[in-house]
PDB file of N, CA and C in Angstrom:
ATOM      1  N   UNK A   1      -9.561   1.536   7.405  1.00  0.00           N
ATOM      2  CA  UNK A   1      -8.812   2.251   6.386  1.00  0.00           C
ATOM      3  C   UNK A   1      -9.807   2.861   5.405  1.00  0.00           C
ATOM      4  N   UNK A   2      -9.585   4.155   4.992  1.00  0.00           N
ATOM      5  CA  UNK A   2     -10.514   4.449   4.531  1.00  0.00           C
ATOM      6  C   UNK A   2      -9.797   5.571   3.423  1.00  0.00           C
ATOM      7  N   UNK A   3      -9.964   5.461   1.620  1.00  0.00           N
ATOM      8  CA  UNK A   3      -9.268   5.440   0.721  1.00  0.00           C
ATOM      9  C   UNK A   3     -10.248   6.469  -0.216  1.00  0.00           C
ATOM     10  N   UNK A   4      -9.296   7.843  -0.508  1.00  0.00           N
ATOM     11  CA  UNK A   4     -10.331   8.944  -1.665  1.00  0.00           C
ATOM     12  C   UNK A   4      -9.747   9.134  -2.464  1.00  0.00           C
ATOM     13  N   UNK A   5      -9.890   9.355  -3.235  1.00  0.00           N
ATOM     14  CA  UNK A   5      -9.475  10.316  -4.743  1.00  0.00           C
ATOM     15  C   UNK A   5      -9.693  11.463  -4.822  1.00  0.00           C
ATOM     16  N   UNK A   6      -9.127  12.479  -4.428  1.00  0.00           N
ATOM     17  CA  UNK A   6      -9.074  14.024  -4.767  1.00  0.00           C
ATOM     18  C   UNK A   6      -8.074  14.950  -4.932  1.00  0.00           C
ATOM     19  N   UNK A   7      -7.889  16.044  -5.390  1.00  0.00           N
ATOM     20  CA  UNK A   7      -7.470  17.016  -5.737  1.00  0.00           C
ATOM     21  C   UNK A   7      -6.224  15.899  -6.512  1.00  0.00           C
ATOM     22  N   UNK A   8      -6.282  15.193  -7.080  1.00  0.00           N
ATOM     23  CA  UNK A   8      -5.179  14.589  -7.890  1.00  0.00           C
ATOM     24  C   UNK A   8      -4.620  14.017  -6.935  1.00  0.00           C
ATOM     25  N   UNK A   9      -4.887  13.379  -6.006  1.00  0.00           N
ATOM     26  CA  UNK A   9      -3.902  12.645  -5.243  1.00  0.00           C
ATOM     27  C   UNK A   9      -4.735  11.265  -4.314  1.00  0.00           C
ATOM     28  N   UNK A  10      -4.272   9.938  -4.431  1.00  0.00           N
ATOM     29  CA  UNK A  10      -5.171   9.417  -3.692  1.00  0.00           C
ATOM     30  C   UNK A  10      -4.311   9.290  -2.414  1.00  0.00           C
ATOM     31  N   UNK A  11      -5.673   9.347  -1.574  1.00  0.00           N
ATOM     32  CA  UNK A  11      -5.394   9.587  -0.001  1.00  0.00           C
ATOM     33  C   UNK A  11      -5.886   8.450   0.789  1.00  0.00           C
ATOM     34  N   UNK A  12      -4.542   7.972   1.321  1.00  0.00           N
ATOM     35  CA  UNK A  12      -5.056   7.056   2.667  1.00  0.00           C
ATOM     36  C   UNK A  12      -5.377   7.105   3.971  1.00  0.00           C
ATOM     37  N   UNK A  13      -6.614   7.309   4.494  1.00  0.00           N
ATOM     38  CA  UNK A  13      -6.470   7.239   5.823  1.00  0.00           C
ATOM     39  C   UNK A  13      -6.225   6.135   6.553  1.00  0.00           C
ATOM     40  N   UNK A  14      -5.301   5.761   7.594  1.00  0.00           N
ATOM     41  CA  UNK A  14      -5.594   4.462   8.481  1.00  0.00           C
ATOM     42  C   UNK A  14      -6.524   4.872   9.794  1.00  0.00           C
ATOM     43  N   UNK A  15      -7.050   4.021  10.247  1.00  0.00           N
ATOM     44  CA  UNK A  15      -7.854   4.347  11.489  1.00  0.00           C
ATOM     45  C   UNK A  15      -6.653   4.137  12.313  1.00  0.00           C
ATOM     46  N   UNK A  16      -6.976   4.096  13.556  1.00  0.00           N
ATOM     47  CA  UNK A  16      -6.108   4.134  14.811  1.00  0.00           C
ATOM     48  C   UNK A  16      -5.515   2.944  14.986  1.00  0.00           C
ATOM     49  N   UNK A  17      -6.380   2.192  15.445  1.00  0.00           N
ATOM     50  CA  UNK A  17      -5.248   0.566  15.059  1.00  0.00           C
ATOM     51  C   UNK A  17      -4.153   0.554  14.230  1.00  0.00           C
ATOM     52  N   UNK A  18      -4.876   0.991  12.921  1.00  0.00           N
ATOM     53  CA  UNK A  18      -3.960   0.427  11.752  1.00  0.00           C
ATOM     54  C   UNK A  18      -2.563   1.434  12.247  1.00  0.00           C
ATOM     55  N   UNK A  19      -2.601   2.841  12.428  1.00  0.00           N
ATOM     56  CA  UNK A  19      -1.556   3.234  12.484  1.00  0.00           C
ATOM     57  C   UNK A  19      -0.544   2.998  13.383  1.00  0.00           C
ATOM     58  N   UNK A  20      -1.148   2.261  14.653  1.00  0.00           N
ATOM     59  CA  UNK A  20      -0.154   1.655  15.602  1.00  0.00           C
ATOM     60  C   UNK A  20       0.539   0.748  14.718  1.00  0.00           C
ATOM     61  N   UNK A  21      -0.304  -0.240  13.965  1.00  0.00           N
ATOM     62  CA  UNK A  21       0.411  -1.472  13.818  1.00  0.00           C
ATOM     63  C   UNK A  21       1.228  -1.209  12.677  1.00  0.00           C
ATOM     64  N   UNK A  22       1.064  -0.138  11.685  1.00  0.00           N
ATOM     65  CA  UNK A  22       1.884  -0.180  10.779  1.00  0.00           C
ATOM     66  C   UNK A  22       2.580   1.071  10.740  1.00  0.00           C
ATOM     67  N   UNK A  23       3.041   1.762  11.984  1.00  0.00           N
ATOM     68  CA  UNK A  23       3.793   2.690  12.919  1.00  0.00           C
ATOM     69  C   UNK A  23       3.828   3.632  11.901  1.00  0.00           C
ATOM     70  N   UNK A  24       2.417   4.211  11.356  1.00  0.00           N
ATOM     71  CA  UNK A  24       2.762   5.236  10.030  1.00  0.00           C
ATOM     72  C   UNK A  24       1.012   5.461  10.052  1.00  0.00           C
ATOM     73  N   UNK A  25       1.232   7.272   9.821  1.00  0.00           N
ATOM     74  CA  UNK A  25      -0.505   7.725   9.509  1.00  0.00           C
ATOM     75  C   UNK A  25      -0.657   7.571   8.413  1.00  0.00           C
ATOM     76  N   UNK A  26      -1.773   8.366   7.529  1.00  0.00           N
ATOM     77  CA  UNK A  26      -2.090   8.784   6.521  1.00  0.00           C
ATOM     78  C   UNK A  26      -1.056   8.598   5.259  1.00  0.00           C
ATOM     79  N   UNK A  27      -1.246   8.351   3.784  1.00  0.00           N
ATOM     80  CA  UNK A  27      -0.337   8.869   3.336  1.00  0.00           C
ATOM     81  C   UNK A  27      -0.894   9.370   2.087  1.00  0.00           C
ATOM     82  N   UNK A  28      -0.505  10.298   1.382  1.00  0.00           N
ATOM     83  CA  UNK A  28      -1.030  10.612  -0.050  1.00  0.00           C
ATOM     84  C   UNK A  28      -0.281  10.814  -1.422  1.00  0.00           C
ATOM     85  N   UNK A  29      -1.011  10.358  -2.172  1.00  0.00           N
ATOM     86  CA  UNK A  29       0.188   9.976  -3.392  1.00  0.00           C
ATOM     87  C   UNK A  29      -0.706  10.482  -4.776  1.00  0.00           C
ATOM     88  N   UNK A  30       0.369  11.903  -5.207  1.00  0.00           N
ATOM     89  CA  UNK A  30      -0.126  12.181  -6.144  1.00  0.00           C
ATOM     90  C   UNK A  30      -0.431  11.200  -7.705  1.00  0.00           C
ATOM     91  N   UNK A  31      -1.512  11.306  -7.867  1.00  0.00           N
ATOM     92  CA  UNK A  31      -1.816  10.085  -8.975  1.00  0.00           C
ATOM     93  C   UNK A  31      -0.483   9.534 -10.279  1.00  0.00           C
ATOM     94  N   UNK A  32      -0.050  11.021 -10.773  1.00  0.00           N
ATOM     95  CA  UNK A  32       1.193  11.076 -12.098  1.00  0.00           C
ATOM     96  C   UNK A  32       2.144  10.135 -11.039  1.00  0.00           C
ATOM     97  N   UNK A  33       2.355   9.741  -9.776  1.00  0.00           N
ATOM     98  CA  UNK A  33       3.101   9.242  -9.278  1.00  0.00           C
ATOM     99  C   UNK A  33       3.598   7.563  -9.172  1.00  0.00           C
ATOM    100  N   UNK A  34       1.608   7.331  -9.429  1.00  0.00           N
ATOM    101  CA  UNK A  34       1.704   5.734  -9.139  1.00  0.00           C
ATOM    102  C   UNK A  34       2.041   5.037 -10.965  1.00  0.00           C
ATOM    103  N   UNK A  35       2.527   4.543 -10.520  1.00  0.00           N
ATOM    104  CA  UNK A  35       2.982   3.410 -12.904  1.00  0.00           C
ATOM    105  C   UNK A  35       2.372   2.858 -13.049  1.00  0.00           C
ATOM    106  N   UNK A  36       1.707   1.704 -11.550  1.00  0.00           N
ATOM    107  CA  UNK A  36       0.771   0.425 -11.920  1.00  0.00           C
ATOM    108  C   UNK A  36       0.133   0.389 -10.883  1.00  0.00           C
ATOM    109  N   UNK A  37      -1.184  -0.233 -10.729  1.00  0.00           N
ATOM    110  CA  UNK A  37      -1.978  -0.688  -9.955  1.00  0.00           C
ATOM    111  C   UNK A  37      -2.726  -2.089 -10.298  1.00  0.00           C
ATOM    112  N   UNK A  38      -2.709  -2.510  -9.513  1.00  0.00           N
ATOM    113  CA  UNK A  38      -3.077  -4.292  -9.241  1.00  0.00           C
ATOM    114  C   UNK A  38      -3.787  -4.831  -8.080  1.00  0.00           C
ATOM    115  N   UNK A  39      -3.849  -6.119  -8.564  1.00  0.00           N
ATOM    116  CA  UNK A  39      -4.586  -6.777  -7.280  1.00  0.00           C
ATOM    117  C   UNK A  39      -3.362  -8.045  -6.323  1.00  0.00           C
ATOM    118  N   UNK A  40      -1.965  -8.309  -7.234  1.00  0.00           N
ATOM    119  CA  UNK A  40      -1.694  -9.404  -6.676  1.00  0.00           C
ATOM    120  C   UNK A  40      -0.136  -8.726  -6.155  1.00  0.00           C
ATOM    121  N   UNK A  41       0.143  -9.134  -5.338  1.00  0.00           N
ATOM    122  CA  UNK A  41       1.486  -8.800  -4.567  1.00  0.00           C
ATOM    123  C   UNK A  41       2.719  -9.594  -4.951  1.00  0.00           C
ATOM    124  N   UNK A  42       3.344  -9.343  -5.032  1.00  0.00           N
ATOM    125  CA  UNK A  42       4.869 -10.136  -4.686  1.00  0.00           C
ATOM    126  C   UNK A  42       4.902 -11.494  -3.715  1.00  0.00           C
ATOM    127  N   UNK A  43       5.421 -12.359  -3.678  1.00  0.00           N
ATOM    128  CA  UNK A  43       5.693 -13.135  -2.781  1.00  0.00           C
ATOM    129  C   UNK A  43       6.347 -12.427  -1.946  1.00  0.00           C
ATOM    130  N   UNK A  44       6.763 -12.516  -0.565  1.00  0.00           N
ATOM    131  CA  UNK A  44       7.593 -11.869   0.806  1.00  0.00           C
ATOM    132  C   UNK A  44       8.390 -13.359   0.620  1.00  0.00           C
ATOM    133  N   UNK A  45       9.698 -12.476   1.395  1.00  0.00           N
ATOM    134  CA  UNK A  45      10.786 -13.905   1.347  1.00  0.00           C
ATOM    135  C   UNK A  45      11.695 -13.236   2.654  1.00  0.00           C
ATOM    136  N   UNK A  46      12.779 -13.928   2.929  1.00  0.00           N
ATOM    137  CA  UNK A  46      13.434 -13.849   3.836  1.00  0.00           C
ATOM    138  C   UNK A  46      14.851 -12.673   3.941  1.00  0.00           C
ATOM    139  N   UNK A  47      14.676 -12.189   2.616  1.00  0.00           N
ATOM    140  CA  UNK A  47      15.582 -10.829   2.557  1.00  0.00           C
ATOM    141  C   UNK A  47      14.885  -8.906   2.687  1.00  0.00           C
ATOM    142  N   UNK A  48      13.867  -9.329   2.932  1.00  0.00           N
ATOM    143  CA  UNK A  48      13.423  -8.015   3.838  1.00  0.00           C
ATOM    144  C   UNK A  48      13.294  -8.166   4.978  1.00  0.00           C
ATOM    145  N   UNK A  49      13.849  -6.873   5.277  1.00  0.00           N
ATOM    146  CA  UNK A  49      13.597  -6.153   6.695  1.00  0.00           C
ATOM    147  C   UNK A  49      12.205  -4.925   7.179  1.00  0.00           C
ATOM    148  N   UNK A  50      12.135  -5.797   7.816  1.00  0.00           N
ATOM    149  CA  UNK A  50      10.491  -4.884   8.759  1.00  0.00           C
ATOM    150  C   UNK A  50      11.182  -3.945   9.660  1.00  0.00           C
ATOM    151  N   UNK A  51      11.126  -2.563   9.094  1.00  0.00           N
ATOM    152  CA  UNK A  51      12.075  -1.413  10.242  1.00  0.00           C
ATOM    153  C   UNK A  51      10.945   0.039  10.328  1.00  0.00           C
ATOM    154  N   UNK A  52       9.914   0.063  10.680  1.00  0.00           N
ATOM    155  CA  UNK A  52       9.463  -0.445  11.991  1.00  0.00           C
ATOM    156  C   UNK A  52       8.335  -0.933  11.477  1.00  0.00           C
ATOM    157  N   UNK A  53       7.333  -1.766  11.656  1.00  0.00           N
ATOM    158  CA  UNK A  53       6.012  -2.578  11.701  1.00  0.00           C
ATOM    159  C   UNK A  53       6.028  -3.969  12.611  1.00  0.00           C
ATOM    160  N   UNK A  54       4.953  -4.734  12.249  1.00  0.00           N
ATOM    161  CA  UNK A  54       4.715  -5.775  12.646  1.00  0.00           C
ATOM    162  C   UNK A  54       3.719  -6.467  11.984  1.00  0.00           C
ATOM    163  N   UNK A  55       4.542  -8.204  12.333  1.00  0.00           N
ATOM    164  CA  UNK A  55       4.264  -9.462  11.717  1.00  0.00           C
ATOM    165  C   UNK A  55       3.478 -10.305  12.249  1.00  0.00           C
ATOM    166  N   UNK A  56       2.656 -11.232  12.062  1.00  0.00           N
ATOM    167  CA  UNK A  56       2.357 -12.167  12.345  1.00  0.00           C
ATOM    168  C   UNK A  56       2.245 -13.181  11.348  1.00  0.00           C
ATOM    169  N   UNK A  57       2.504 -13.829  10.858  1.00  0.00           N
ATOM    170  CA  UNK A  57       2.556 -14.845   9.758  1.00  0.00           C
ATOM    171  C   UNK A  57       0.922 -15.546   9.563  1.00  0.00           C
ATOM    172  N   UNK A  58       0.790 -15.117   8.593  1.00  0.00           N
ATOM    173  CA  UNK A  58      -1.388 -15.475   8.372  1.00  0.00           C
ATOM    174  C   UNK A  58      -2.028 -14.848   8.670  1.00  0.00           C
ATOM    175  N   UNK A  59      -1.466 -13.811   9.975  1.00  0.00           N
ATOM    176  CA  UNK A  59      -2.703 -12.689  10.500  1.00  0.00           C
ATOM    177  C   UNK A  59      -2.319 -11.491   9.822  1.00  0.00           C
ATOM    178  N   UNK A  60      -1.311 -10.633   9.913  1.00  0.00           N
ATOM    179  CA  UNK A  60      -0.639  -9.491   9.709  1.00  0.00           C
ATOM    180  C   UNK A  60       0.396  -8.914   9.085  1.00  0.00           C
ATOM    181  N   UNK A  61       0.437  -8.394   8.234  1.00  0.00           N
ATOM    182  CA  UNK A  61       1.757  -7.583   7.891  1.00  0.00           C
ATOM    183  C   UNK A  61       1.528  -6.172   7.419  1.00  0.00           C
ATOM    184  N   UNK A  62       2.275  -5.439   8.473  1.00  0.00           N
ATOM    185  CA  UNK A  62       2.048  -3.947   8.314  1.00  0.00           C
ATOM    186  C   UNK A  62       3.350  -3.326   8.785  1.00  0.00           C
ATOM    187  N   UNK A  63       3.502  -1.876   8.171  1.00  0.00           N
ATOM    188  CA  UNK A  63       4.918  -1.540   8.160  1.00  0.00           C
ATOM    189  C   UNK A  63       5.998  -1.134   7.323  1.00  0.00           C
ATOM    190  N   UNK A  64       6.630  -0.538   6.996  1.00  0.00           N
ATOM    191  CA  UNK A  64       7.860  -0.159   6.165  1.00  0.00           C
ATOM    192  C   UNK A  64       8.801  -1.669   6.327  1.00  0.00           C
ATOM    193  N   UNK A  65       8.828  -1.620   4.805  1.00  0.00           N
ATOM    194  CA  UNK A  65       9.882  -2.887   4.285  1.00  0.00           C
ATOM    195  C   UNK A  65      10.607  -2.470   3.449  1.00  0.00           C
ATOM    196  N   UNK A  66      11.841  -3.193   3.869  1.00  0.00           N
ATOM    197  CA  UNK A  66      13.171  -3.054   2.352  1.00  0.00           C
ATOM    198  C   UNK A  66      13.425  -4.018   2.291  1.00  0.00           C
ATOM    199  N   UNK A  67      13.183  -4.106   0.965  1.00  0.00           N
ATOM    200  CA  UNK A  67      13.200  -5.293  -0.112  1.00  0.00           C
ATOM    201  C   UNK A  67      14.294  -5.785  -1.020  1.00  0.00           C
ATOM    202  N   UNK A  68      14.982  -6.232  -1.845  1.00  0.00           N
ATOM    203  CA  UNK A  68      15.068  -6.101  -2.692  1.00  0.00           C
ATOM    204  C   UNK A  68      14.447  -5.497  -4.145  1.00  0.00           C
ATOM    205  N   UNK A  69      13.367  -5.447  -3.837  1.00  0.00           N
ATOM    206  CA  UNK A  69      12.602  -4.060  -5.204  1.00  0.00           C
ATOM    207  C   UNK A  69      12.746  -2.533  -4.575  1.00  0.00           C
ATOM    208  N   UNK A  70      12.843  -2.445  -3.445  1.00  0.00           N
ATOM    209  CA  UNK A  70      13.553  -1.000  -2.894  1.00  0.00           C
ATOM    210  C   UNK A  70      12.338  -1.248  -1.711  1.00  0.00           C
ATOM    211  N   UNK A  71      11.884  -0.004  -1.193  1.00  0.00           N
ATOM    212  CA  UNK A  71      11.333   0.069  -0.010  1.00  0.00           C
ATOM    213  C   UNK A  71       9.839   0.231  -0.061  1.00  0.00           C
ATOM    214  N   UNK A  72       8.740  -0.458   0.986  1.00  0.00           N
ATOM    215  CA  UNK A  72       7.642  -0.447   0.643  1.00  0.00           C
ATOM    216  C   UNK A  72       6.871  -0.451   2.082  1.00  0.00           C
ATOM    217  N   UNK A  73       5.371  -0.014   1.412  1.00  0.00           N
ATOM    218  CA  UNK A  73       4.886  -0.507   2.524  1.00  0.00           C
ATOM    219  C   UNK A  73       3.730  -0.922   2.650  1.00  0.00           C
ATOM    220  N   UNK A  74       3.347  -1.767   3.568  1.00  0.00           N
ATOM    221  CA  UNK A  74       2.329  -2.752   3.705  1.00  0.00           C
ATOM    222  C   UNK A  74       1.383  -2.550   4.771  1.00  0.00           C
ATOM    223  N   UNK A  75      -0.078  -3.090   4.722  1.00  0.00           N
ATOM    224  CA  UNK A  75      -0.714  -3.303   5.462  1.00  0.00           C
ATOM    225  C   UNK A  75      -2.149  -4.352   4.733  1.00  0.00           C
ATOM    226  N   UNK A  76      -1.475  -5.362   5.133  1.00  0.00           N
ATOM    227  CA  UNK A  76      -1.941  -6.245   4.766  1.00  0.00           C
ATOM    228  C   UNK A  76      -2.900  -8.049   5.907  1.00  0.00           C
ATOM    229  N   UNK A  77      -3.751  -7.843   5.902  1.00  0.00           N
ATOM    230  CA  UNK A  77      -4.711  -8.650   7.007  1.00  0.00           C
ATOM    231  C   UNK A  77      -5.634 -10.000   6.598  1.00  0.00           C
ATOM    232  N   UNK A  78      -5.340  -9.713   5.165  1.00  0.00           N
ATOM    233  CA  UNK A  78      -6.438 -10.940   4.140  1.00  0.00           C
ATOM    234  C   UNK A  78      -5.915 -10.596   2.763  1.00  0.00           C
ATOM    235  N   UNK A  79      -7.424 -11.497   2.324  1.00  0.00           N
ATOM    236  CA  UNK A  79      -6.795 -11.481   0.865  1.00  0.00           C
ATOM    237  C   UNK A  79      -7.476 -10.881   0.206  1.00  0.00           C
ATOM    238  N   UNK A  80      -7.169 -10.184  -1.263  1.00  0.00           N
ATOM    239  CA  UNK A  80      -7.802  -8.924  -1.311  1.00  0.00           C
ATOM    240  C   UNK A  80      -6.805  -7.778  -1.149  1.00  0.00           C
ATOM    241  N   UNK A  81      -5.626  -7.549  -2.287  1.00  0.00           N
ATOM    242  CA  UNK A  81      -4.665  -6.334  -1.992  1.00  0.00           C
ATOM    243  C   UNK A  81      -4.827  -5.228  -3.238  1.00  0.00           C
ATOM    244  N   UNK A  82      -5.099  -4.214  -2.792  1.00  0.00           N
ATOM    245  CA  UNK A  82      -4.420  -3.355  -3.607  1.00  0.00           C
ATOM    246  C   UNK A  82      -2.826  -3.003  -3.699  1.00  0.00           C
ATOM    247  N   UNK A  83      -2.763  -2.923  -5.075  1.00  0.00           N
ATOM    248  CA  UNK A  83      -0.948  -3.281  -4.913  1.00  0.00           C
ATOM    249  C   UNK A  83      -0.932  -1.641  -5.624  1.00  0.00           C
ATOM    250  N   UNK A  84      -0.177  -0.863  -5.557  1.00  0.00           N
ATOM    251  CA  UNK A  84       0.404   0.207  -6.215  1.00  0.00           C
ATOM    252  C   UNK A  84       1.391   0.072  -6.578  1.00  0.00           C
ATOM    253  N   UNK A  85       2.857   0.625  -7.330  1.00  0.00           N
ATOM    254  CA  UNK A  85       3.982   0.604  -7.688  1.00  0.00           C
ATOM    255  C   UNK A  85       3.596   2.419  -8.114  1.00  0.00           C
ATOM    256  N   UNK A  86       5.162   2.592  -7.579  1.00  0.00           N
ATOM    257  CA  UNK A  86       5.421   4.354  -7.515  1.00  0.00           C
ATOM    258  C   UNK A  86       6.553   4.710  -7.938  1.00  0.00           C
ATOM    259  N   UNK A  87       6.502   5.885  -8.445  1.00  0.00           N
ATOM    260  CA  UNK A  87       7.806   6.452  -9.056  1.00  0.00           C
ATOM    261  C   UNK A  87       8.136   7.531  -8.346  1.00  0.00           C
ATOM    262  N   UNK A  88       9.052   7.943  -8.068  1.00  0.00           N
ATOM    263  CA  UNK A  88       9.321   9.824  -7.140  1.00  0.00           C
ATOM    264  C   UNK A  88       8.425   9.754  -6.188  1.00  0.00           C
ATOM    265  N   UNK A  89       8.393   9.037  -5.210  1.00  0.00           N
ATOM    266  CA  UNK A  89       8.056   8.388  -3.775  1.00  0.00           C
ATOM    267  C   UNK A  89       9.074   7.737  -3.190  1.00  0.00           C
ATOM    268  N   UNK A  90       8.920   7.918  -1.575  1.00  0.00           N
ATOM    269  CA  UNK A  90       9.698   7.374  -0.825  1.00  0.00           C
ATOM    270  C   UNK A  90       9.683   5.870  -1.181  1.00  0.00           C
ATOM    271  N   UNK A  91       8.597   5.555  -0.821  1.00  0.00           N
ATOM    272  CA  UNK A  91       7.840   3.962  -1.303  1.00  0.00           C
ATOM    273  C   UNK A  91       7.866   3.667  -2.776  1.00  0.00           C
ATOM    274  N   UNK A  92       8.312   2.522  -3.241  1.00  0.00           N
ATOM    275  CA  UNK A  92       8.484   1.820  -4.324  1.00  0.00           C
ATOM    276  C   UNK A  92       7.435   1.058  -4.625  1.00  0.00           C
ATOM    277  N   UNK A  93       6.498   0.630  -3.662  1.00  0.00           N
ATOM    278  CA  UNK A  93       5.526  -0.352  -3.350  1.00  0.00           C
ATOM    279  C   UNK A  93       4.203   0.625  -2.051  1.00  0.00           C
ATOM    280  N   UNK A  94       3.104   0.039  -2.185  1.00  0.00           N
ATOM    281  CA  UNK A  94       2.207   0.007  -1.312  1.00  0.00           C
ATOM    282  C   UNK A  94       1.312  -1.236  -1.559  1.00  0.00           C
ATOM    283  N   UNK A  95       1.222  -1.977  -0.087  1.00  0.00           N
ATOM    284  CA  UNK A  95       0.281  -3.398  -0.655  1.00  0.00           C
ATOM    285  C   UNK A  95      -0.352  -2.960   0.382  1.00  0.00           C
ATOM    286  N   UNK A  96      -2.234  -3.082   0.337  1.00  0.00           N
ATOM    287  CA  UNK A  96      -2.740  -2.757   0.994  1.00  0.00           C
ATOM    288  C   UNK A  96      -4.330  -3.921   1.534  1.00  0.00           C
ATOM    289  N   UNK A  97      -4.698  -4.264   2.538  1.00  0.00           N
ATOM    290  CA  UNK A  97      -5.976  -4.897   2.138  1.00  0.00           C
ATOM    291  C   UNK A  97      -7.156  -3.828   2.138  1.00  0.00           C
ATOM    292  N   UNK A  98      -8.073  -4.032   1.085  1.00  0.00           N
ATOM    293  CA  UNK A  98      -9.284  -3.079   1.018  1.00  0.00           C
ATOM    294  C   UNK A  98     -10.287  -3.931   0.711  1.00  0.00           C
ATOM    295  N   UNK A  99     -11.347  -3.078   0.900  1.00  0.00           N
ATOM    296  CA  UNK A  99     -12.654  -3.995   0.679  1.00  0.00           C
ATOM    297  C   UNK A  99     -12.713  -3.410  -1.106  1.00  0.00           C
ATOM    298  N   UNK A 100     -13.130  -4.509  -1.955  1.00  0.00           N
ATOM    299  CA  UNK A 100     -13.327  -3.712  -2.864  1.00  0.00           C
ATOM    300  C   UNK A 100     -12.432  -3.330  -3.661  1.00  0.00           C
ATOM    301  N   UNK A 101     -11.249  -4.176  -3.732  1.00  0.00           N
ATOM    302  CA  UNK A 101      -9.633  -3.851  -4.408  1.00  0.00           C
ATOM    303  C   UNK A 101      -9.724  -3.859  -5.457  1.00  0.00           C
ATOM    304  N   UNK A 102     -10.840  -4.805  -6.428  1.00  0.00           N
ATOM    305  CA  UNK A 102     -10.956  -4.475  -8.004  1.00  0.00           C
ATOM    306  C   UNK A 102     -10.968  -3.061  -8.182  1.00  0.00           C
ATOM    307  N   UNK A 103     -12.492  -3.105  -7.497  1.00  0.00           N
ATOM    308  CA  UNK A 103     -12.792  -1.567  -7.743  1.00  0.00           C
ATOM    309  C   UNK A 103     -11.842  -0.651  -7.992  1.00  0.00           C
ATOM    310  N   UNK A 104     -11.001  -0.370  -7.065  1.00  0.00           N
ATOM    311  CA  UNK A 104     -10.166   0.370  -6.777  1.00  0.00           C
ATOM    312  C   UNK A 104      -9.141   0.875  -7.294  1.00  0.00           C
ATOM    313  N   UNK A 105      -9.073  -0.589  -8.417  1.00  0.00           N
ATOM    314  CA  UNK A 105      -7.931  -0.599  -9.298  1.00  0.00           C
ATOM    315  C   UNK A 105      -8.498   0.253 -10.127  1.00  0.00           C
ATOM    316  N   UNK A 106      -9.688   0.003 -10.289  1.00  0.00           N
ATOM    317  CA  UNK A 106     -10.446   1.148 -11.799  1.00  0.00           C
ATOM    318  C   UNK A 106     -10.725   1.876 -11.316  1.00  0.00           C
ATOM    319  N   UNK A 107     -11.178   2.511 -10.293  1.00  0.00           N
ATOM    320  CA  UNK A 107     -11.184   3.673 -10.201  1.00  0.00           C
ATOM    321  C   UNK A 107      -9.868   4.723 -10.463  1.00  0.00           C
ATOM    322  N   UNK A 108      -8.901   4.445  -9.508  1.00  0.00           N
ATOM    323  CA  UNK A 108      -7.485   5.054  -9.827  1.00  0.00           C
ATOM    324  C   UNK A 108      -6.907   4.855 -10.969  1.00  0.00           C
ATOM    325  N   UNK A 109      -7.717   4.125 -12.136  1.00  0.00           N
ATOM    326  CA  UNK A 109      -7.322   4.039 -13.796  1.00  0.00           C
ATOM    327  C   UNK A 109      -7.849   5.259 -14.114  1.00  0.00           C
ATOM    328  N   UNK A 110      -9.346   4.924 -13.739  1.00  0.00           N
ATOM    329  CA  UNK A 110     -10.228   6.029 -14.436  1.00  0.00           C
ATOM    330  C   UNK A 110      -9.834   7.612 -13.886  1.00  0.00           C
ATOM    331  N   UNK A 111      -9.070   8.103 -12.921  1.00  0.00           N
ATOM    332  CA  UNK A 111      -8.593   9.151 -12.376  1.00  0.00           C
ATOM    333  C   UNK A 111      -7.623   9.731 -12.808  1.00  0.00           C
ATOM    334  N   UNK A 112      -6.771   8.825 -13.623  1.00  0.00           N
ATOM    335  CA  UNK A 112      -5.174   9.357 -14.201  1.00  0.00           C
ATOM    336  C   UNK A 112      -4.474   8.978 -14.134  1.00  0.00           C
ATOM    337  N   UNK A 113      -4.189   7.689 -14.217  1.00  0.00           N
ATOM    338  CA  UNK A 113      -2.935   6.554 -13.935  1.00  0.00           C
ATOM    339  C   UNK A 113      -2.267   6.863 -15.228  1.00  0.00           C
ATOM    340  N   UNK A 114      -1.181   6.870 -15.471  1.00  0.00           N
ATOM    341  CA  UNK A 114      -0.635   6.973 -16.266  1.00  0.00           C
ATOM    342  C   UNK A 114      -0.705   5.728 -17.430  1.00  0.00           C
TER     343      UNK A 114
END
């Protein structure tokens, strides 16, 4: 996975794996878009639905989820998440693992987070 900051929008690439497993390419999200950025996720519980991704419990979670906080999506392999929260996006949520997730958080501060 591999994560930029430009033209006002941060951009995700997934490599090839990732996009099998979390049945979704690229996505990009204009910055005025995201409210918060973090390092710690939500607990997962037994009232979302995985429509389409895949699970493994300790290894994996990747995929479009609806939640009760509305709809999100994940790709998540360890520990270590960048968490986003979005406004005027499909996604309500993005939890992501990255190398470097502090960072990341400040950087996308220092870019224009609202």
């Amino acid at each position: 996975m591999k994560l930029e900051i430009s033209d006002g929008k941060l951009k995700i690439d997934l490599g090839d794996l990732e996009k099998v497993l979390g049945i979704r390419g690229g996505l990009e999200i204009p910055l005025e878009h995201i409210v918060k950025v973090g390092t710690e996720a939500h607990r997962t519980g037994w009232k979302e639905v995985r429509a389409p991704g895949t699970h493994l419990p300790g290894v994996i979670k990747a995929g479009t989820y609806y939640t009760p906080r509305g709809r999100e999506f994940w790709y998540v392999t360890e520990k270590g998440v960048l968490v986003l929260e979005l406004e005027n996006e499909p996604y309500k949520r993005i939890v992501l693992s990255v190398n470097g997730n502090r960072e990341w958080v400040e950087r996308i501060k220092e870019a224009g987070l609202r």
